[in-house]
Protein backbone atom coordinates (compact mmCIF):
# COMPACT_ATOMS: atom_id res chain seq x y z
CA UNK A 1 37.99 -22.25 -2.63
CA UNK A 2 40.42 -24.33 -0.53
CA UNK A 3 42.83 -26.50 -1.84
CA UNK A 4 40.93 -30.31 -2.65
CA UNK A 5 41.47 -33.02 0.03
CA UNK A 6 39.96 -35.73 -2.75
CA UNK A 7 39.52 -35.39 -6.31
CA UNK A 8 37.49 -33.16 -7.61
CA UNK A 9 34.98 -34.38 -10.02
CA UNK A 10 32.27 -33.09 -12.55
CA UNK A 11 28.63 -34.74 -12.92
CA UNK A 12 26.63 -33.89 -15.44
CA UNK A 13 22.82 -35.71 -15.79
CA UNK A 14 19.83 -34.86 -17.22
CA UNK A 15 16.45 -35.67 -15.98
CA UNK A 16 12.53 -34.62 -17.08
CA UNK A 17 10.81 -32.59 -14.99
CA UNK A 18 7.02 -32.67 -14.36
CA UNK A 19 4.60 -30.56 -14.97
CA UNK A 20 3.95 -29.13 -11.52
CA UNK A 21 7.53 -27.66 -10.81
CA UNK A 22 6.45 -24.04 -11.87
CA UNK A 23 8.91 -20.73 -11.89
CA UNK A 24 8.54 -20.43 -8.21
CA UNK A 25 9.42 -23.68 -6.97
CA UNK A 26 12.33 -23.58 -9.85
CA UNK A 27 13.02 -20.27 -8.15
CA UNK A 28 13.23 -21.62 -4.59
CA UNK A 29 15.48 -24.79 -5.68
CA UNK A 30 17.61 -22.51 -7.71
CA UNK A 31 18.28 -20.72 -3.88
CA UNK A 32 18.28 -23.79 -2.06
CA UNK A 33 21.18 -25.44 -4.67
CA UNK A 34 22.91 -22.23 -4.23
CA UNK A 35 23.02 -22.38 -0.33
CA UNK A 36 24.30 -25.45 -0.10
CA UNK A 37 26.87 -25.31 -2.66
CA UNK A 38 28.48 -22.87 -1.43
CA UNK A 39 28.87 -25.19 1.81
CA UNK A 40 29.63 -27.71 0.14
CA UNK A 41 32.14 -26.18 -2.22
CA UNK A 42 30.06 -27.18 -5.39
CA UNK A 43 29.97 -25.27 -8.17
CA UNK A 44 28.15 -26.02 -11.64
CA UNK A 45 25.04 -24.47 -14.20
CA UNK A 46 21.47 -25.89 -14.69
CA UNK A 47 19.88 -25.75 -17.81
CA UNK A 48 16.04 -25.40 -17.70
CA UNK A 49 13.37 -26.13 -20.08
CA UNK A 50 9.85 -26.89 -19.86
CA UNK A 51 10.82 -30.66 -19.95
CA UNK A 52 13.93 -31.31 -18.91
CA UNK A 53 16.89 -30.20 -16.58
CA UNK A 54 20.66 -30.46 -17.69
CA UNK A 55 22.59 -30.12 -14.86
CA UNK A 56 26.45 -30.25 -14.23
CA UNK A 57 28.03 -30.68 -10.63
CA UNK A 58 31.70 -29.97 -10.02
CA UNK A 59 33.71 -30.59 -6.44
CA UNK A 60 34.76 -33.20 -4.44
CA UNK A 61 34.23 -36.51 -4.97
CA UNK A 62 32.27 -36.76 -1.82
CA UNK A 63 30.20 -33.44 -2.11
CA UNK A 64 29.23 -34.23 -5.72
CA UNK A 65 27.83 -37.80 -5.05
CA UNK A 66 25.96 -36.62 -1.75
CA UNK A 67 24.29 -33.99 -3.84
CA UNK A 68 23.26 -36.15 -6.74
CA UNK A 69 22.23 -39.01 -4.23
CA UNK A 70 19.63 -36.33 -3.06
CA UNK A 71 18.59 -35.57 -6.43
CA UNK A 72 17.95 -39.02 -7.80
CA UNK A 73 15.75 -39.64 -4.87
CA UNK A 74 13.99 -36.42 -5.48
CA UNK A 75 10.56 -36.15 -6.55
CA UNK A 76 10.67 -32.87 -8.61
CA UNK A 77 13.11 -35.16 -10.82
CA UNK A 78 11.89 -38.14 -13.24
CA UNK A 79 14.38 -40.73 -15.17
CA UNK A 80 17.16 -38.80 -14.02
CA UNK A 81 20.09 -40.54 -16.02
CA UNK A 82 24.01 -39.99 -15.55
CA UNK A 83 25.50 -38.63 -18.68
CA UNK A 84 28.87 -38.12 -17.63
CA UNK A 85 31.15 -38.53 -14.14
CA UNK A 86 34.69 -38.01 -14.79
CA UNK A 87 38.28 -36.51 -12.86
CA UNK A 88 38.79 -33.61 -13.48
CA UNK A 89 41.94 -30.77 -12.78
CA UNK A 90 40.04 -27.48 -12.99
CA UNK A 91 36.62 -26.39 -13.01
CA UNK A 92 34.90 -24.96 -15.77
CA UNK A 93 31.83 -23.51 -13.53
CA UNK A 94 34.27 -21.83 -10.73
CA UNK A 95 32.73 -18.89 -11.01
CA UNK A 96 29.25 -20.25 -10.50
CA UNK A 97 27.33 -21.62 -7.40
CA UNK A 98 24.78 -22.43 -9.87
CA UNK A 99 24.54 -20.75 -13.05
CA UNK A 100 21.03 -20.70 -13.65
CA UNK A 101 20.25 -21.02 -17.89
CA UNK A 102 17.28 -20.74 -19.49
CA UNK A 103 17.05 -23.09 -22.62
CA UNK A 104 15.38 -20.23 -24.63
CA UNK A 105 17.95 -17.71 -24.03
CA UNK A 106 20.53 -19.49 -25.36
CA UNK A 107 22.20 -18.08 -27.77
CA UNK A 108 21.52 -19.72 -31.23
CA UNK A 109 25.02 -19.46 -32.24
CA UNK A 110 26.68 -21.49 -29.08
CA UNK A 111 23.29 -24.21 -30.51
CA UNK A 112 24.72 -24.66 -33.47
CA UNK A 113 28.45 -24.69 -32.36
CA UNK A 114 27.31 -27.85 -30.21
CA UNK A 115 24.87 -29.58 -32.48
CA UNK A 116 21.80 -29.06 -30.47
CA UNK A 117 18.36 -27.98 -32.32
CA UNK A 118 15.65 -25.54 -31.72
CA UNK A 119 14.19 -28.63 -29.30
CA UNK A 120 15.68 -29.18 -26.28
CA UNK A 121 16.62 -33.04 -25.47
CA UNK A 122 19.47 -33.89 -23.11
CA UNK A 123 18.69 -37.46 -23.42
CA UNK A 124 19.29 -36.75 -27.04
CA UNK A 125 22.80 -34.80 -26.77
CA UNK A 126 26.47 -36.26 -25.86
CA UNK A 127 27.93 -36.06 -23.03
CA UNK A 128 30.52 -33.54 -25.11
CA UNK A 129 27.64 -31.72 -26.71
CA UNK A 130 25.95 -31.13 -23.10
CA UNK A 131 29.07 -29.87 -21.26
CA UNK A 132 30.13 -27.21 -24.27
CA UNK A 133 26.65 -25.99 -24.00
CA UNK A 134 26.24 -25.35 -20.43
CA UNK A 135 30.24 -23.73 -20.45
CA UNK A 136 29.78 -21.49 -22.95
CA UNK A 137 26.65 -20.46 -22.16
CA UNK A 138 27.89 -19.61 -18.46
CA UNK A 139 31.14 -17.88 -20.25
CA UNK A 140 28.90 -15.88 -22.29
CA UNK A 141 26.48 -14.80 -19.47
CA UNK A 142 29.37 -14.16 -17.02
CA UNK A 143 31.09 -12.08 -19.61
CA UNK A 144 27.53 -10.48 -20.50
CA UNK A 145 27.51 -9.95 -16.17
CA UNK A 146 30.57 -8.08 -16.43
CA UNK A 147 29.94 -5.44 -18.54
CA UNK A 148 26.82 -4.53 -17.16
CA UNK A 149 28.79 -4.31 -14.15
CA UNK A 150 31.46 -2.15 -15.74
CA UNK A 151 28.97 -0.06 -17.26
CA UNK A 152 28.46 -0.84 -20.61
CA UNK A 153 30.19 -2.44 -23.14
């Protein structure tokens, strides 16, 4: 990535998600958020449950507030609420277009580290508690990544 012209910021919001957003229309915004990441420089993870979406932005200033414009005013998202916005000096997704995280794969260890139950509830969690979960859940599956890719481990 090139050097920052503007701050670079991380967003992180939760929202619910209705009933009729089903694993191939996750699949195909999953794709879609990818694409134009990587154009816009974003990088971040989504967390996924039945119910709800945790999702953290980072980037520019600019980039970050376009994209969650777009997804406040999208339809596949309900009582999407702002959980944190804040400056930040390095990213803690840069590996990640969109790491994509299933709430039950998560490991229940990294749960517990952070406070979070067997039930999913973003509305429910801190801004802290949601952050720590969706980093060391991407840390875990990129190291997991890696030595598949190194064959074995």
């Amino acid at each position: 990535m090139t050097t920052p012209s503007e701050p670079l910021v991380r967003l992180i919001y939760a929202s619910r998600m209705p009933k009729e957003v089903g694993p191939k229309e996750l699949a195909a915004i999953l794709q879609v958020s990818r694409q134009n990441n990587e154009k816009l420089g974003l990088t971040g993870a989504l967390c996924y449950s039945p119910d709800y979406f945790l999702q953290c932005l980072e980037g520019e200033r600019a980039a970050v507030n376009e994209v969650y414009g777009r997804i406040v005013q999208d339809e596949r998202n309900a009582n999407v609420t702002l959980l944190s916005y804040q400056v930040i000096t390095e990213r803690l997704f840069g590996r990640w277009l969109m790491a994509y995280i299933r709430f039950d794969e998560v490991d229940r260890a990294i749960l517990h580290k952070h406070g979070v139950g067997n039930d999913f509830d973003p509305f429910g969690m801190s801004p802290a508690q949601c952050e720590g979960l969706l980093h060391d859940t991407a840390r875990e599956r990129a190291a997991f990544l890696s030595s598949v890719s190194h064959g074995g481990a």
